[in-house]
C-alpha atoms as a PDB file:
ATOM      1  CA  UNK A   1       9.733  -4.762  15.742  1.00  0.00           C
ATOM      2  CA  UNK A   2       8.052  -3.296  18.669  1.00  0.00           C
ATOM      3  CA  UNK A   3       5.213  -4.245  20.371  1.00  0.00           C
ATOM      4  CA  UNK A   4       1.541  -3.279  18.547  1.00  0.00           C
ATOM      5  CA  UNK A   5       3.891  -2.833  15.487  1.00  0.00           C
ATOM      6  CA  UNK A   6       2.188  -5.126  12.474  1.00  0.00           C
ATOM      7  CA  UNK A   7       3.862  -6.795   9.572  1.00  0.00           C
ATOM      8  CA  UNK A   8       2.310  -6.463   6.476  1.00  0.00           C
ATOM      9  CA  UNK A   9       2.772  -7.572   3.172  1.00  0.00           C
ATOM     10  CA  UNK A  10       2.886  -5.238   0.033  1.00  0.00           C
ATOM     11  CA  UNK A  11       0.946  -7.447  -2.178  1.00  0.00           C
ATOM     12  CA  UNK A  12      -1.295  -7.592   0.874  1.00  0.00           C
ATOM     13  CA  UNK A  13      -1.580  -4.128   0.837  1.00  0.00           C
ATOM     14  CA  UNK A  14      -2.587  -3.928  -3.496  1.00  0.00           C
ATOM     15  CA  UNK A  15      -4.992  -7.050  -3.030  1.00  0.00           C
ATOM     16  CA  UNK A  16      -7.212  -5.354  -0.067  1.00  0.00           C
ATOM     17  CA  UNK A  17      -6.821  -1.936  -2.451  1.00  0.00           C
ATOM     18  CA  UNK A  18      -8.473  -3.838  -5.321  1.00  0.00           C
ATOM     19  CA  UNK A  19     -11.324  -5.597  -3.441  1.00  0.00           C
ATOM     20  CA  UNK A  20     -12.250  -1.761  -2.068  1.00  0.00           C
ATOM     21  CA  UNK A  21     -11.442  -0.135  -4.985  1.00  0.00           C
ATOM     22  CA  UNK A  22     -14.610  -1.770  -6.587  1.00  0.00           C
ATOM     23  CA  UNK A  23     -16.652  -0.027  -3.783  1.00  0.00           C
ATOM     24  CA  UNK A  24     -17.225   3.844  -5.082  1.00  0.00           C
ATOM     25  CA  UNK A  25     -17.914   4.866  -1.492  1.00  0.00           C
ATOM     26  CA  UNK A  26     -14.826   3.716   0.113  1.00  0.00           C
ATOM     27  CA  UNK A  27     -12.207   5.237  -2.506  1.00  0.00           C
ATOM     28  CA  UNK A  28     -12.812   8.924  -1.371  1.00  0.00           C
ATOM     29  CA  UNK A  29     -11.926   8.315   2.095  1.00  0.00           C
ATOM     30  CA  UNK A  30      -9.150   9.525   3.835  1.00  0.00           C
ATOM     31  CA  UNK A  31      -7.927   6.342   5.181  1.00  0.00           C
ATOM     32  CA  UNK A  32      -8.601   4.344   1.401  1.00  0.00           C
ATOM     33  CA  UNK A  33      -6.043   7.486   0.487  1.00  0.00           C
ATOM     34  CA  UNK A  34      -3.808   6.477   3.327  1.00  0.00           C
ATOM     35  CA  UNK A  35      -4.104   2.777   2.193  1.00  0.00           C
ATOM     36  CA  UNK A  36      -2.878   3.324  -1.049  1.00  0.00           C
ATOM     37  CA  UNK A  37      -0.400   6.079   0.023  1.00  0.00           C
ATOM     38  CA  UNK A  38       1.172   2.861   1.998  1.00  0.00           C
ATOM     39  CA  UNK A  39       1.175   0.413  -0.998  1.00  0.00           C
ATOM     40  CA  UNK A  40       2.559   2.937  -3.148  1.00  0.00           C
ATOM     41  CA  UNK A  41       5.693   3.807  -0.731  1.00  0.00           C
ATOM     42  CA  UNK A  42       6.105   0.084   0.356  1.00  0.00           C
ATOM     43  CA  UNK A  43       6.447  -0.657  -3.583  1.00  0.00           C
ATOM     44  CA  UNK A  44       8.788   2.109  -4.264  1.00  0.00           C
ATOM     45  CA  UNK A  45      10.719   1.101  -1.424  1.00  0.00           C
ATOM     46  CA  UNK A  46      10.809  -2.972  -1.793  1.00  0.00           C
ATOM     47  CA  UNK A  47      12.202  -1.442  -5.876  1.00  0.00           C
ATOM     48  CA  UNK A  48      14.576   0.807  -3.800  1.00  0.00           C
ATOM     49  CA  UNK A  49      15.578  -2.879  -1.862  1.00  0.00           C
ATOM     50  CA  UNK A  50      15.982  -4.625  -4.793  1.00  0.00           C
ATOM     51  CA  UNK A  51      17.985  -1.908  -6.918  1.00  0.00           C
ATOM     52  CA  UNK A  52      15.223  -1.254  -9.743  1.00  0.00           C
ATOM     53  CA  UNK A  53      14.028   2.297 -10.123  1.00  0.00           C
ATOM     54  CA  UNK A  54      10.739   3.557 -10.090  1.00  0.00           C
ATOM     55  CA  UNK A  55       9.605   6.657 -12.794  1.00  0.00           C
ATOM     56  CA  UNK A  56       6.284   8.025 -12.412  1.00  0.00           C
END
Protein backbone atom coordinates (compact mmCIF):
# COMPACT_ATOMS: atom_id res chain seq x y z
CA UNK A 1 0.00 0.00 0.00
CA UNK A 2 1.37 3.36 -0.58
CA UNK A 3 1.22 6.24 1.31
CA UNK A 4 -2.42 8.37 1.16
CA UNK A 5 -3.63 4.97 -0.29
CA UNK A 6 -6.94 3.95 1.99
CA UNK A 7 -8.29 0.54 2.77
CA UNK A 8 -11.73 0.13 2.49
CA UNK A 9 -14.13 -2.39 3.01
CA UNK A 10 -16.77 -3.54 0.36
CA UNK A 11 -19.57 -3.91 2.72
CA UNK A 12 -18.32 -0.51 3.85
CA UNK A 13 -18.70 0.71 0.62
CA UNK A 14 -22.84 -0.86 0.16
CA UNK A 15 -23.65 0.36 3.85
CA UNK A 16 -22.57 4.23 3.20
CA UNK A 17 -24.49 3.60 -0.46
CA UNK A 18 -27.68 2.74 1.45
CA UNK A 19 -27.66 5.48 4.13
CA UNK A 20 -27.26 8.09 0.89
CA UNK A 21 -29.29 6.32 -1.24
CA UNK A 22 -32.31 7.41 0.98
CA UNK A 23 -31.26 11.07 0.22
CA UNK A 24 -32.86 11.93 -3.48
CA UNK A 25 -30.36 14.76 -3.82
CA UNK A 26 -27.23 12.92 -3.36
CA UNK A 27 -27.98 9.87 -5.85
CA UNK A 28 -27.59 12.05 -9.06
CA UNK A 29 -24.20 13.11 -8.29
CA UNK A 30 -21.26 12.27 -9.98
CA UNK A 31 -19.29 11.13 -7.11
CA UNK A 32 -22.67 8.97 -5.49
CA UNK A 33 -22.15 7.40 -9.30
CA UNK A 34 -18.49 6.94 -8.59
CA UNK A 35 -19.39 5.45 -5.12
CA UNK A 36 -21.39 2.86 -6.38
CA UNK A 37 -19.25 2.34 -9.55
CA UNK A 38 -16.56 1.27 -6.66
CA UNK A 39 -18.89 -1.12 -4.69
CA UNK A 40 -20.01 -2.65 -7.75
CA UNK A 41 -16.30 -3.49 -9.13
CA UNK A 42 -14.97 -4.30 -5.55
CA UNK A 43 -17.97 -6.97 -5.43
CA UNK A 44 -17.36 -8.36 -8.79
CA UNK A 45 -13.87 -8.58 -8.00
CA UNK A 46 -13.91 -10.05 -4.18
CA UNK A 47 -16.56 -12.95 -6.53
CA UNK A 48 -13.63 -12.99 -9.06
CA UNK A 49 -11.26 -13.77 -5.57
CA UNK A 50 -13.35 -16.23 -4.38
CA UNK A 51 -14.11 -18.17 -7.78
CA UNK A 52 -18.03 -17.40 -8.01
CA UNK A 53 -19.22 -15.63 -11.12
CA UNK A 54 -21.12 -12.69 -11.42
CA UNK A 55 -24.16 -12.40 -14.41
CA UNK A 56 -25.80 -9.20 -14.77
Amino acid sequence: MTEGTAIVFTEDLWEALEVLSNIQEFRNTDWYKRLESAADLATQQMALDNGVGIRH
